[in-house]
PDB file of N, CA and C in Angstrom:
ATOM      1  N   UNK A   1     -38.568 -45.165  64.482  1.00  0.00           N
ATOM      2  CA  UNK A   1     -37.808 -44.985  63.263  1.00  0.00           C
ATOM      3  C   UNK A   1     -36.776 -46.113  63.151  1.00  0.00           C
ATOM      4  N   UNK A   2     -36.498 -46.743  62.065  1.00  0.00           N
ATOM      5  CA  UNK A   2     -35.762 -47.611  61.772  1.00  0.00           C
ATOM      6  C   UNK A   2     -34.489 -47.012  61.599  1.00  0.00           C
ATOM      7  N   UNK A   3     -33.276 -47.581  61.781  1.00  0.00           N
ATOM      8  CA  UNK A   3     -32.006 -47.381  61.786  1.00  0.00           C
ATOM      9  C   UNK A   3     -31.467 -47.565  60.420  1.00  0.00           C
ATOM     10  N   UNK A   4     -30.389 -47.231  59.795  1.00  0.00           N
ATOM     11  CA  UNK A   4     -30.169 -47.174  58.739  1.00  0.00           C
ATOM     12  C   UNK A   4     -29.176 -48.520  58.724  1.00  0.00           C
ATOM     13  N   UNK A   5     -28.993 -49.077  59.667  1.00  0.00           N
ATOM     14  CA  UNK A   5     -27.629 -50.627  59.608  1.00  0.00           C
ATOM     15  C   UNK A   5     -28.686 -51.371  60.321  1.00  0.00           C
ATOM     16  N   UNK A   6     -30.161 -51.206  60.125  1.00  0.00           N
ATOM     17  CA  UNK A   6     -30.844 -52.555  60.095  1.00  0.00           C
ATOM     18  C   UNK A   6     -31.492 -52.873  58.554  1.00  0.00           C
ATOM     19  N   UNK A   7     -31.215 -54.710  58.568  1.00  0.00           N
ATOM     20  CA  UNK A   7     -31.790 -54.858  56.940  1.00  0.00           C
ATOM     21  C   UNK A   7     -33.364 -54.988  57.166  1.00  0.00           C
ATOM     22  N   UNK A   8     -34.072 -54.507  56.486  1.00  0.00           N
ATOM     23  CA  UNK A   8     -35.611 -54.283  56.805  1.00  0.00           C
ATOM     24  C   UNK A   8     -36.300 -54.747  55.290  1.00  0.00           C
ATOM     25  N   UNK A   9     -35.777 -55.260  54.466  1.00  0.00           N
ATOM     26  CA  UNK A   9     -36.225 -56.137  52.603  1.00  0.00           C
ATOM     27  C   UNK A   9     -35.394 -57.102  52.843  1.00  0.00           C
ATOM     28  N   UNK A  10     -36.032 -58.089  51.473  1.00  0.00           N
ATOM     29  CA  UNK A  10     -35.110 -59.032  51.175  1.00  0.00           C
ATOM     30  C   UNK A  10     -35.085 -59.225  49.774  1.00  0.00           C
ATOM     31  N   UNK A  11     -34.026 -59.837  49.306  1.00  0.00           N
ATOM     32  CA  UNK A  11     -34.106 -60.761  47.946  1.00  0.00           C
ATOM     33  C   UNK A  11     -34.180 -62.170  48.241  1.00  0.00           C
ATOM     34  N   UNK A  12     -34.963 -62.970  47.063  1.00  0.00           N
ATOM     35  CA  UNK A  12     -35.397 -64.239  47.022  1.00  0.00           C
ATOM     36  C   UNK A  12     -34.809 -64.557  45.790  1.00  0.00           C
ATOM     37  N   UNK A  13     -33.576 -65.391  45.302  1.00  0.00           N
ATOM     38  CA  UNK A  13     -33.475 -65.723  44.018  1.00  0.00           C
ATOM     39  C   UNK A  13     -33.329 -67.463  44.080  1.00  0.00           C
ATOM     40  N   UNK A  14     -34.040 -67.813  43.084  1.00  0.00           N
ATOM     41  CA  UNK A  14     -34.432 -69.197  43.101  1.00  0.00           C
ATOM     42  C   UNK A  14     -33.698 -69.653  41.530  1.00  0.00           C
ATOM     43  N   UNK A  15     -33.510 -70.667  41.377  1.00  0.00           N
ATOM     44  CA  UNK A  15     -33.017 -71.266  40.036  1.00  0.00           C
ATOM     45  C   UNK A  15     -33.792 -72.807  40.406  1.00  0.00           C
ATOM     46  N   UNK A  16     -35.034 -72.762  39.595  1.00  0.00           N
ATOM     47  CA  UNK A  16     -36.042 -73.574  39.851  1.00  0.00           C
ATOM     48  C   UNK A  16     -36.694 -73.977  38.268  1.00  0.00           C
ATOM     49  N   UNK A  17     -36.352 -73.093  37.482  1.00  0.00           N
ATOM     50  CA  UNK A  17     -37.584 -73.020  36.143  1.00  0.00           C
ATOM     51  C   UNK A  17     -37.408 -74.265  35.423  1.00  0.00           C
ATOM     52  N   UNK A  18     -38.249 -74.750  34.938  1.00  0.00           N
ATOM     53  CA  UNK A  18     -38.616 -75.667  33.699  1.00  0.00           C
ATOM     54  C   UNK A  18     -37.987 -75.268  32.842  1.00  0.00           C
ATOM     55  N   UNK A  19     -37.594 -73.981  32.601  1.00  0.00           N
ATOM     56  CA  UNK A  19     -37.160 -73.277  31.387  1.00  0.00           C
ATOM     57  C   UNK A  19     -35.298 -73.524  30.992  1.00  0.00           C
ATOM     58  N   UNK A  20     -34.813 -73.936  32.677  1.00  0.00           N
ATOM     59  CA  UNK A  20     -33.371 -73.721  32.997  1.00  0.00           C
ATOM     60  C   UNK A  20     -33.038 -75.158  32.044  1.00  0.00           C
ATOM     61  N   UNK A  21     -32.121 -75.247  31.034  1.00  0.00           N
ATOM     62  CA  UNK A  21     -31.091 -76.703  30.913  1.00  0.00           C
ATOM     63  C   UNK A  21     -30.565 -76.944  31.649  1.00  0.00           C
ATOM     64  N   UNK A  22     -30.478 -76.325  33.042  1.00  0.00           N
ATOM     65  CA  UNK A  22     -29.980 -77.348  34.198  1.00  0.00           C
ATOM     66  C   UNK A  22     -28.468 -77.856  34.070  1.00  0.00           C
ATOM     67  N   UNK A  23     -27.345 -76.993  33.020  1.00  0.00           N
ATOM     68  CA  UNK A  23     -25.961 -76.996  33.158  1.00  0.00           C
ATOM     69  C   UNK A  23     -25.467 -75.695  33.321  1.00  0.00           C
ATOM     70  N   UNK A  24     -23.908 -75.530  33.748  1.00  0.00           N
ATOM     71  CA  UNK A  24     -22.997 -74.688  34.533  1.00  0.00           C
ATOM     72  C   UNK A  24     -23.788 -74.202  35.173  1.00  0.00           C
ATOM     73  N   UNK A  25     -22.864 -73.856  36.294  1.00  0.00           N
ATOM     74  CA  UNK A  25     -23.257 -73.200  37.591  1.00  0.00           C
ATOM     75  C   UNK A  25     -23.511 -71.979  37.295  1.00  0.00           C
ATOM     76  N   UNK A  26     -24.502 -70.802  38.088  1.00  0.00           N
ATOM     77  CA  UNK A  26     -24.218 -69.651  37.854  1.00  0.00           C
ATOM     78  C   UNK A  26     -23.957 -69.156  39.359  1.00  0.00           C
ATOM     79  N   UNK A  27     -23.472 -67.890  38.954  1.00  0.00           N
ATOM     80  CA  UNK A  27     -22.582 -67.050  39.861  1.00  0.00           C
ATOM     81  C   UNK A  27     -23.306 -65.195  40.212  1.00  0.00           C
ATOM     82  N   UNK A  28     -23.995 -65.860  41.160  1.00  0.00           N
ATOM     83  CA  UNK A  28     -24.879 -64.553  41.691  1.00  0.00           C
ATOM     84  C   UNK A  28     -24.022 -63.659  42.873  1.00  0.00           C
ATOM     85  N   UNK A  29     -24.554 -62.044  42.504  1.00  0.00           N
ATOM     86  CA  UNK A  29     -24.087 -61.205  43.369  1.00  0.00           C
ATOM     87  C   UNK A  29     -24.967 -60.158  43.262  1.00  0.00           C
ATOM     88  N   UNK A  30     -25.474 -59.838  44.844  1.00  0.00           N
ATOM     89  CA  UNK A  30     -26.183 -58.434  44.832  1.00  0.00           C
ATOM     90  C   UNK A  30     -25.653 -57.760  45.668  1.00  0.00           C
ATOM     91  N   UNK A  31     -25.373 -56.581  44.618  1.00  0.00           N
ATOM     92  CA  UNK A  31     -24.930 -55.249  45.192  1.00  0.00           C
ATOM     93  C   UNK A  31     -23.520 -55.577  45.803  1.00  0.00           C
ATOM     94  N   UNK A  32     -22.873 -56.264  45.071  1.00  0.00           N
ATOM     95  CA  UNK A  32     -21.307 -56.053  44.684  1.00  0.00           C
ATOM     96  C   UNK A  32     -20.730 -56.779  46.351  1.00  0.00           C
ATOM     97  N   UNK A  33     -21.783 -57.701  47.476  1.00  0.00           N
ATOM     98  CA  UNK A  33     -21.546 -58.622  48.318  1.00  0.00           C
ATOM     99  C   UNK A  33     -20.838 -59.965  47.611  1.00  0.00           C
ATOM    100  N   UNK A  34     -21.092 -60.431  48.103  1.00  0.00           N
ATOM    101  CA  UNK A  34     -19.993 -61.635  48.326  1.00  0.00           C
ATOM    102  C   UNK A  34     -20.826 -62.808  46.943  1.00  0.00           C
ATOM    103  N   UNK A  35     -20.101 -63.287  46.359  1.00  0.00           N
ATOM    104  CA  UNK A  35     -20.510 -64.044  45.399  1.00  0.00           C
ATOM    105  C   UNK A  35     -20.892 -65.540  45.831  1.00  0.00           C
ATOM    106  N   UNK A  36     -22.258 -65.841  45.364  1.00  0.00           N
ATOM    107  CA  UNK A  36     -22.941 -67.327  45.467  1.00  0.00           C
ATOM    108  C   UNK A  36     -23.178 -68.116  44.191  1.00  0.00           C
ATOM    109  N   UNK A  37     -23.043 -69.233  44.590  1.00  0.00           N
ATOM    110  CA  UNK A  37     -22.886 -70.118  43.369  1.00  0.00           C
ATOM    111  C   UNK A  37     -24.609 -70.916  43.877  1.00  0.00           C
ATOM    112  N   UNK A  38     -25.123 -70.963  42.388  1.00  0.00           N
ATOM    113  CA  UNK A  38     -26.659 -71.569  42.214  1.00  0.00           C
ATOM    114  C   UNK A  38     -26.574 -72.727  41.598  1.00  0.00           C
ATOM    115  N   UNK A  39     -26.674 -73.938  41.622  1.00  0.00           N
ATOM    116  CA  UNK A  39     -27.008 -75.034  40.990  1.00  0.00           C
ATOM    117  C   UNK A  39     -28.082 -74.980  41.020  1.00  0.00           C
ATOM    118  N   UNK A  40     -28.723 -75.832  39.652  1.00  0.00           N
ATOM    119  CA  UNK A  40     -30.239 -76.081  39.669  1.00  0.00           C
ATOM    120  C   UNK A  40     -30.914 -76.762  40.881  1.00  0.00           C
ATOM    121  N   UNK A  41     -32.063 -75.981  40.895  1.00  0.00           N
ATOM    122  CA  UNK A  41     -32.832 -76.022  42.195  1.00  0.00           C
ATOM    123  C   UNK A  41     -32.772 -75.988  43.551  1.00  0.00           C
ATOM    124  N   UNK A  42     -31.536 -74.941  43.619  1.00  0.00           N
ATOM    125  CA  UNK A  42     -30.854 -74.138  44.313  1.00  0.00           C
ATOM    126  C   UNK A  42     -31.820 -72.452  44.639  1.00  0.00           C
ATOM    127  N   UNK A  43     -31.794 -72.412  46.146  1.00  0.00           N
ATOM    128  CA  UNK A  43     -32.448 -70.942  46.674  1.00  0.00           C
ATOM    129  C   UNK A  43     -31.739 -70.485  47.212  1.00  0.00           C
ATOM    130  N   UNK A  44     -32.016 -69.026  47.230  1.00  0.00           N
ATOM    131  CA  UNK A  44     -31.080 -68.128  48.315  1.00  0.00           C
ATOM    132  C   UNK A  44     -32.052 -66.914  48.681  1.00  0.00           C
ATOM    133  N   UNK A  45     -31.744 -66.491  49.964  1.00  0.00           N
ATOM    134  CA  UNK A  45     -32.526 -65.481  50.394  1.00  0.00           C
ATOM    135  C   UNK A  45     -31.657 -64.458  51.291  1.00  0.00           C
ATOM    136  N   UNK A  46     -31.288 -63.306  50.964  1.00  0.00           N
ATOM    137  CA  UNK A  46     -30.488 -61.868  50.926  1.00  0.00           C
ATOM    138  C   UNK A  46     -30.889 -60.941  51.939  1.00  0.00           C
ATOM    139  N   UNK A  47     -30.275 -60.896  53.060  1.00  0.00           N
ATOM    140  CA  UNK A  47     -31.495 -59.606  53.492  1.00  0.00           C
ATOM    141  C   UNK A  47     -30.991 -58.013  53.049  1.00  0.00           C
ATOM    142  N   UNK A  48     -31.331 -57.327  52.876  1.00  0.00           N
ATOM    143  CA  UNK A  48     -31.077 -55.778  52.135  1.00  0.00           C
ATOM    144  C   UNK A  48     -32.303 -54.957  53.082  1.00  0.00           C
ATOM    145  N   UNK A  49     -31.161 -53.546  53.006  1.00  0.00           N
ATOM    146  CA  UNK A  49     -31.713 -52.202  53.426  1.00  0.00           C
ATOM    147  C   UNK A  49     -32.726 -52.106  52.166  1.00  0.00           C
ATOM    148  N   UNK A  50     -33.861 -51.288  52.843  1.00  0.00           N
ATOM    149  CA  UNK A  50     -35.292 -51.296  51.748  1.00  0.00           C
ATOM    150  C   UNK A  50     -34.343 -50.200  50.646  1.00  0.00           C
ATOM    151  N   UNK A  51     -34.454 -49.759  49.455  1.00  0.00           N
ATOM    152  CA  UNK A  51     -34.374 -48.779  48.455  1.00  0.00           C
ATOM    153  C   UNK A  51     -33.743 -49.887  47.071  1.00  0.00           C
ATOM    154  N   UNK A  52     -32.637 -49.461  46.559  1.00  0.00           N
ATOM    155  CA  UNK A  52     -32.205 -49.341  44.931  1.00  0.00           C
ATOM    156  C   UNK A  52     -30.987 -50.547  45.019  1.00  0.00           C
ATOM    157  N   UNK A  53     -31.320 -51.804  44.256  1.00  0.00           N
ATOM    158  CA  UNK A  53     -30.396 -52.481  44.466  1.00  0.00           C
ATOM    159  C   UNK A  53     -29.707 -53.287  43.126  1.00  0.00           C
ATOM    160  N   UNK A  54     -28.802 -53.673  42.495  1.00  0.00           N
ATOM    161  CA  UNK A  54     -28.380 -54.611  41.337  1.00  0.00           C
ATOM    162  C   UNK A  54     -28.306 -55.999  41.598  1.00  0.00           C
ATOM    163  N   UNK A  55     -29.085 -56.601  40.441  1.00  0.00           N
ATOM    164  CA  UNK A  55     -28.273 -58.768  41.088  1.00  0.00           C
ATOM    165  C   UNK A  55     -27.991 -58.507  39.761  1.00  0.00           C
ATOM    166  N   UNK A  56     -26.839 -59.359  39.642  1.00  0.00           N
ATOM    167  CA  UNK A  56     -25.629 -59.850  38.722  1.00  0.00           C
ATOM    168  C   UNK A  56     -25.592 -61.149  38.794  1.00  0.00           C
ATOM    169  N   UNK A  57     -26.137 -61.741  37.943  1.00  0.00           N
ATOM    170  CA  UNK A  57     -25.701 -63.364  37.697  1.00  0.00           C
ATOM    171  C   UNK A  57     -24.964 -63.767  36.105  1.00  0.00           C
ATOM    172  N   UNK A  58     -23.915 -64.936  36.261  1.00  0.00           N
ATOM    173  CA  UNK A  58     -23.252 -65.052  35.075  1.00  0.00           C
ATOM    174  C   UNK A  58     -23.040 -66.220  35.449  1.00  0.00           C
ATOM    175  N   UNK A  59     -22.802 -67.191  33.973  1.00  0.00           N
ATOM    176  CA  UNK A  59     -22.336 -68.704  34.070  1.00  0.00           C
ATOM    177  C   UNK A  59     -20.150 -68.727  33.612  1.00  0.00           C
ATOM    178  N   UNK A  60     -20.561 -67.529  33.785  1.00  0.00           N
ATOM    179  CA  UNK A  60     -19.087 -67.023  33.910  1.00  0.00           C
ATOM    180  C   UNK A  60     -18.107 -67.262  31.759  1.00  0.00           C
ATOM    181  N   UNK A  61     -19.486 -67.375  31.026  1.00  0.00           N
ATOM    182  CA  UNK A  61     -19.343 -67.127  29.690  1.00  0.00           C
ATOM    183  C   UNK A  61     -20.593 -66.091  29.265  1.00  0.00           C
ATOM    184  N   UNK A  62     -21.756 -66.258  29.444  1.00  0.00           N
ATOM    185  CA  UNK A  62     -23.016 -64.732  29.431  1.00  0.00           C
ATOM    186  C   UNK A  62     -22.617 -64.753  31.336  1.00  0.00           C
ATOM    187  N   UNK A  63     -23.435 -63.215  31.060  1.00  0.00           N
ATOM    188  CA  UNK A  63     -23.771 -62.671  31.933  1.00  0.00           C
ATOM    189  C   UNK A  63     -25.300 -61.497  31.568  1.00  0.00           C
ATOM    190  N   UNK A  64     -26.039 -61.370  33.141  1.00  0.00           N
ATOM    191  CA  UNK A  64     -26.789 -60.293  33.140  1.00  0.00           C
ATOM    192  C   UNK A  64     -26.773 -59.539  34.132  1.00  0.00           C
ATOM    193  N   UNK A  65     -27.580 -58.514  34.404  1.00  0.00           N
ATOM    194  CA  UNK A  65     -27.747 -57.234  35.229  1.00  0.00           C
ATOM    195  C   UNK A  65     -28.629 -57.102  35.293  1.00  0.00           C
ATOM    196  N   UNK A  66     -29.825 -56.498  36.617  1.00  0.00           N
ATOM    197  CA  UNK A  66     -30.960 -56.345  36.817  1.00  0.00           C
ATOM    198  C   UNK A  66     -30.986 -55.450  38.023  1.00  0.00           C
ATOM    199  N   UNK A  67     -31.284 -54.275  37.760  1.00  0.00           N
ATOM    200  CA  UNK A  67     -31.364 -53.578  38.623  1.00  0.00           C
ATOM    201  C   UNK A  67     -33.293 -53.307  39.059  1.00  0.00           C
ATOM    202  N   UNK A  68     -33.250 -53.265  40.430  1.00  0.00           N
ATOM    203  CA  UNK A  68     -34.756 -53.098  41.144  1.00  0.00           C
ATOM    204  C   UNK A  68     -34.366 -52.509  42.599  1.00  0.00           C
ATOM    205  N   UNK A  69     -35.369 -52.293  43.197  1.00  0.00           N
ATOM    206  CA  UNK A  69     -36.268 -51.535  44.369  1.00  0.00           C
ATOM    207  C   UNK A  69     -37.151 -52.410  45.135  1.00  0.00           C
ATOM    208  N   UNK A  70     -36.301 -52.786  46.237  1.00  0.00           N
ATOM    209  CA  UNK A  70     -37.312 -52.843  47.071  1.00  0.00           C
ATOM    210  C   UNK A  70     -37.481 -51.997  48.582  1.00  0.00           C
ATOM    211  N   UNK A  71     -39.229 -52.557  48.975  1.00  0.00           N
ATOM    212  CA  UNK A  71     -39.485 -51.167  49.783  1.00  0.00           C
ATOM    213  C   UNK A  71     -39.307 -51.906  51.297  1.00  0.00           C
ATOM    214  N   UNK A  72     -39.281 -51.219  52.674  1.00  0.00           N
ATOM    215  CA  UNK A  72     -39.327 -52.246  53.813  1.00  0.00           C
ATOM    216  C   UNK A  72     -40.502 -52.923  53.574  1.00  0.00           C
ATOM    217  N   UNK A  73     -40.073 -54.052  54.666  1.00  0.00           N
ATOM    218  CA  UNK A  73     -40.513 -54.964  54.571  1.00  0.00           C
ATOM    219  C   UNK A  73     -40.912 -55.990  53.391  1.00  0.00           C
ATOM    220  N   UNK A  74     -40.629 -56.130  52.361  1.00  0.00           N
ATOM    221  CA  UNK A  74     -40.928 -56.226  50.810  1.00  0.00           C
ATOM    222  C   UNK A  74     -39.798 -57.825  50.730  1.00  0.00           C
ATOM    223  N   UNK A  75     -39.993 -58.592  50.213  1.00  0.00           N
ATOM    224  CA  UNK A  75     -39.187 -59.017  49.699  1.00  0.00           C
ATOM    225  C   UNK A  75     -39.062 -59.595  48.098  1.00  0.00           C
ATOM    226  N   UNK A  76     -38.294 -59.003  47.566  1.00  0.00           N
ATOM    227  CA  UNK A  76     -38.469 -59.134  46.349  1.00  0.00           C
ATOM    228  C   UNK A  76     -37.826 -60.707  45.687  1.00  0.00           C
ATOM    229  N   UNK A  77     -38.925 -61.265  44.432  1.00  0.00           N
ATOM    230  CA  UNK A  77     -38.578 -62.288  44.089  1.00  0.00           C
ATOM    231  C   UNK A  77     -37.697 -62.401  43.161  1.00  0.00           C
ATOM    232  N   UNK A  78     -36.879 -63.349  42.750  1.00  0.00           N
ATOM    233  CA  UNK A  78     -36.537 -63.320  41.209  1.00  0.00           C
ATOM    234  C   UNK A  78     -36.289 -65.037  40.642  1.00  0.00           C
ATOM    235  N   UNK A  79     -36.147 -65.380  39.623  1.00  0.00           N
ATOM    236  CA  UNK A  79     -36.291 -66.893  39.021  1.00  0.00           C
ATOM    237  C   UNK A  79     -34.787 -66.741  38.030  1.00  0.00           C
ATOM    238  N   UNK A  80     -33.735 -67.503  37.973  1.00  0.00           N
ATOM    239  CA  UNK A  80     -32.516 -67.141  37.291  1.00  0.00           C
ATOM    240  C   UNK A  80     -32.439 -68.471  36.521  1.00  0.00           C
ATOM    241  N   UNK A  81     -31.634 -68.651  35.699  1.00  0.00           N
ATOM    242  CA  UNK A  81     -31.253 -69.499  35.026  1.00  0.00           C
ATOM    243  C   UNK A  81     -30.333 -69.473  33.376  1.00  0.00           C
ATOM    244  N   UNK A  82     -29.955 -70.585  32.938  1.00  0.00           N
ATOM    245  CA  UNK A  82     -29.061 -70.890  31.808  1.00  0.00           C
ATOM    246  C   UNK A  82     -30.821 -71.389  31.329  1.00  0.00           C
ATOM    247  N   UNK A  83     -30.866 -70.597  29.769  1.00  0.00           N
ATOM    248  CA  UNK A  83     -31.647 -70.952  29.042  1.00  0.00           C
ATOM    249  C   UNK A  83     -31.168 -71.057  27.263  1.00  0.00           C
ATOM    250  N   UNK A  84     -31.733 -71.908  26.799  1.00  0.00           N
ATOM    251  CA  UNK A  84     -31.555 -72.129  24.825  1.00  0.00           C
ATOM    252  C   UNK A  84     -31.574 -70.579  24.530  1.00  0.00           C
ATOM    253  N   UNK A  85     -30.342 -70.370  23.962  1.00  0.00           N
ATOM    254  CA  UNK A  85     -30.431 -69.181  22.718  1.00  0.00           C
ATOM    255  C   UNK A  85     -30.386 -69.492  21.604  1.00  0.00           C
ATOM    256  N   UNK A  86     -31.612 -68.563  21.099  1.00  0.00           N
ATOM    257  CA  UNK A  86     -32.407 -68.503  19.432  1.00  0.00           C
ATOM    258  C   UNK A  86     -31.313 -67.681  18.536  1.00  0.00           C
ATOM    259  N   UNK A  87     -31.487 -68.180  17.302  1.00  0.00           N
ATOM    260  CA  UNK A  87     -31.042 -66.979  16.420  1.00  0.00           C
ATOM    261  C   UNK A  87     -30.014 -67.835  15.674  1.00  0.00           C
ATOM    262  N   UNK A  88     -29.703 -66.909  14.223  1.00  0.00           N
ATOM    263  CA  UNK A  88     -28.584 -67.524  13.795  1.00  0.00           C
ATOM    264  C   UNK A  88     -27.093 -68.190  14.354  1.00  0.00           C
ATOM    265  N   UNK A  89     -26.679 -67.119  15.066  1.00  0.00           N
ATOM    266  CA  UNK A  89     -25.323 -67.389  15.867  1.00  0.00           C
ATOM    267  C   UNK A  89     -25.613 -69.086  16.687  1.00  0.00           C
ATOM    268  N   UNK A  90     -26.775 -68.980  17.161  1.00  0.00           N
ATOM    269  CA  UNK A  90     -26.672 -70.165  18.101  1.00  0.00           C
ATOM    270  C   UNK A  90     -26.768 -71.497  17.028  1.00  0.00           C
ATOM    271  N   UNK A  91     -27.073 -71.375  15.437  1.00  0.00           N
ATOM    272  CA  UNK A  91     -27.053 -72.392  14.288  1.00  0.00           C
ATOM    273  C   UNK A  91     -25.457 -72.770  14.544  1.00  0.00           C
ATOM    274  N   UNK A  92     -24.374 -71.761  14.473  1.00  0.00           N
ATOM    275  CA  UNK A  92     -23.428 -71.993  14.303  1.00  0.00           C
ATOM    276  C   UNK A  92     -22.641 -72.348  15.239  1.00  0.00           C
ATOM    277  N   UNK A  93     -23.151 -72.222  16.450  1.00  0.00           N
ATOM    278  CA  UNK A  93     -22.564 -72.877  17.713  1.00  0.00           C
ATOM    279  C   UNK A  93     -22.901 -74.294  17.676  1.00  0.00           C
ATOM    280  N   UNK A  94     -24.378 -74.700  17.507  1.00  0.00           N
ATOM    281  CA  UNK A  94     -24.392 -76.164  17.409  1.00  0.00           C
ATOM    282  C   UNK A  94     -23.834 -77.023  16.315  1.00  0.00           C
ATOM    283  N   UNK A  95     -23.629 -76.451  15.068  1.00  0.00           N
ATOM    284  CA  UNK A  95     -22.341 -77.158  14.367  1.00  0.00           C
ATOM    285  C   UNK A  95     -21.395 -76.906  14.638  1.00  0.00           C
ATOM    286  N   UNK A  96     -20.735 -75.971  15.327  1.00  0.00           N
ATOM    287  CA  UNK A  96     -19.310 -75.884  16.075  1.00  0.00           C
ATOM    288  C   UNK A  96     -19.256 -77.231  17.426  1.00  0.00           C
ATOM    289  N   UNK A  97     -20.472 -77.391  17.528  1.00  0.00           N
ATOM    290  CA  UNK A  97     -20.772 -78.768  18.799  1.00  0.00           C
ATOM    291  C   UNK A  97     -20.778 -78.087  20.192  1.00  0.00           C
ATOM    292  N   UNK A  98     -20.842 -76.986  20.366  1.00  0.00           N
ATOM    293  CA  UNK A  98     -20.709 -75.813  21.204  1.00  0.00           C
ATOM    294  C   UNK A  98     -22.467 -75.568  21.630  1.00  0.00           C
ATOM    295  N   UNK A  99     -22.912 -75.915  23.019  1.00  0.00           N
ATOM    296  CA  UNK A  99     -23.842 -75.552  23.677  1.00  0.00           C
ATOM    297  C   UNK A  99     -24.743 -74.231  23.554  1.00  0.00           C
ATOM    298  N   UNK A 100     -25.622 -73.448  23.028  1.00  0.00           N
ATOM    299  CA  UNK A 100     -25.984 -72.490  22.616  1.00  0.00           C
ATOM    300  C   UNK A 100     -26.755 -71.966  23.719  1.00  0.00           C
ATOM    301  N   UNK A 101     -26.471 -70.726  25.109  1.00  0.00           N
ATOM    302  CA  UNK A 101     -27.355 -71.115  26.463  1.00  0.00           C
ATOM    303  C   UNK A 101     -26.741 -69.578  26.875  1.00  0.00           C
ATOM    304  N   UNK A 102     -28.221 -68.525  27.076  1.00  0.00           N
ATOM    305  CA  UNK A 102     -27.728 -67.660  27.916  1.00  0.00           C
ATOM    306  C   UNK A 102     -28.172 -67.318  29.432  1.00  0.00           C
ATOM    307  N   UNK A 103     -28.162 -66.571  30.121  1.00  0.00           N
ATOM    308  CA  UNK A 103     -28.386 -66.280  31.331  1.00  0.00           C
ATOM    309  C   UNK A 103     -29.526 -65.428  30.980  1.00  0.00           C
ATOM    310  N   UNK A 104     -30.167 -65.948  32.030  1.00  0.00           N
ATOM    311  CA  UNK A 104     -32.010 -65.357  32.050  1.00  0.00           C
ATOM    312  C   UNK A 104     -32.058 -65.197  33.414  1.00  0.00           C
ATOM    313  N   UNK A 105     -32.831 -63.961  34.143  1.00  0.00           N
ATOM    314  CA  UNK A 105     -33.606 -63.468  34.706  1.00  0.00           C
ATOM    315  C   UNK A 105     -34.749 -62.698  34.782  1.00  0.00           C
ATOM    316  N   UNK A 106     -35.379 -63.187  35.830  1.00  0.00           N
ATOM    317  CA  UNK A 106     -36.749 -62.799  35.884  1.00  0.00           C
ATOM    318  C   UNK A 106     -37.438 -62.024  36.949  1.00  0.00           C
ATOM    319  N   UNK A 107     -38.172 -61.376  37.676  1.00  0.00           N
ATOM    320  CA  UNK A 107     -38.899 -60.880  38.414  1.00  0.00           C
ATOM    321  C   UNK A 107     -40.199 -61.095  38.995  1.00  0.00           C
ATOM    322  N   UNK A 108     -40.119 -62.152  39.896  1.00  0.00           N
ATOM    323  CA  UNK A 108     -41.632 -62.706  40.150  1.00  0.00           C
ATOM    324  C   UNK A 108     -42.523 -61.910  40.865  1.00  0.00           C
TER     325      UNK A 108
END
């Protein structure tokens, strides 16, 4: 039987995508530990007790939340990044001269 203060999962969060514009840093945290800073093409790997966990990443103007499960031995993936936001509002940010870019995560 496994002990309950051994980590037996992991998280994998990568900021790797084609998709990322590749400006500001973001600011990852799972499960309310200690905060890491991701530059593009930047990895990190977490070890976690297997069950119910949150990652929190923000460029410290958006932010997101993603809550998942992983099981022992499991390690779960994820892909993060600053990506182009669509939509009217972001018309008016680029004539304001203001960068239009939210925080994306993913689940590989």
């Amino acid at each position: 039987m496994v002990s309950e203060n051994i980590e037996t999962a992991s998280v994998e969060i990568s900021r790797n995508s084609p998709r990322d514009i590749r400006m500001r840093d973001l600011y990852l945290t799972v499960d309310d530990q200690e905060e890491h800073v991701l530059l593009f093409g930047d990895s990190l790997d977490i070890p976690l007790k297997a069950g119910d966990h949150t990652i929190r990443v923000s460029n410290r103007v958006y932010s997101r939340k993603l809550d998942f499960r992983v099981e022992e031995s499991e390690s779960a993936k994820f892909v993060v990044g600053n990506i182009p936001s669509k939509g009217l509002f972001s018309i008016f940010m680029i004539m304001s001269g203001t960068v239009p870019y939210k925080v994306w995560i993913e689940r590989r």
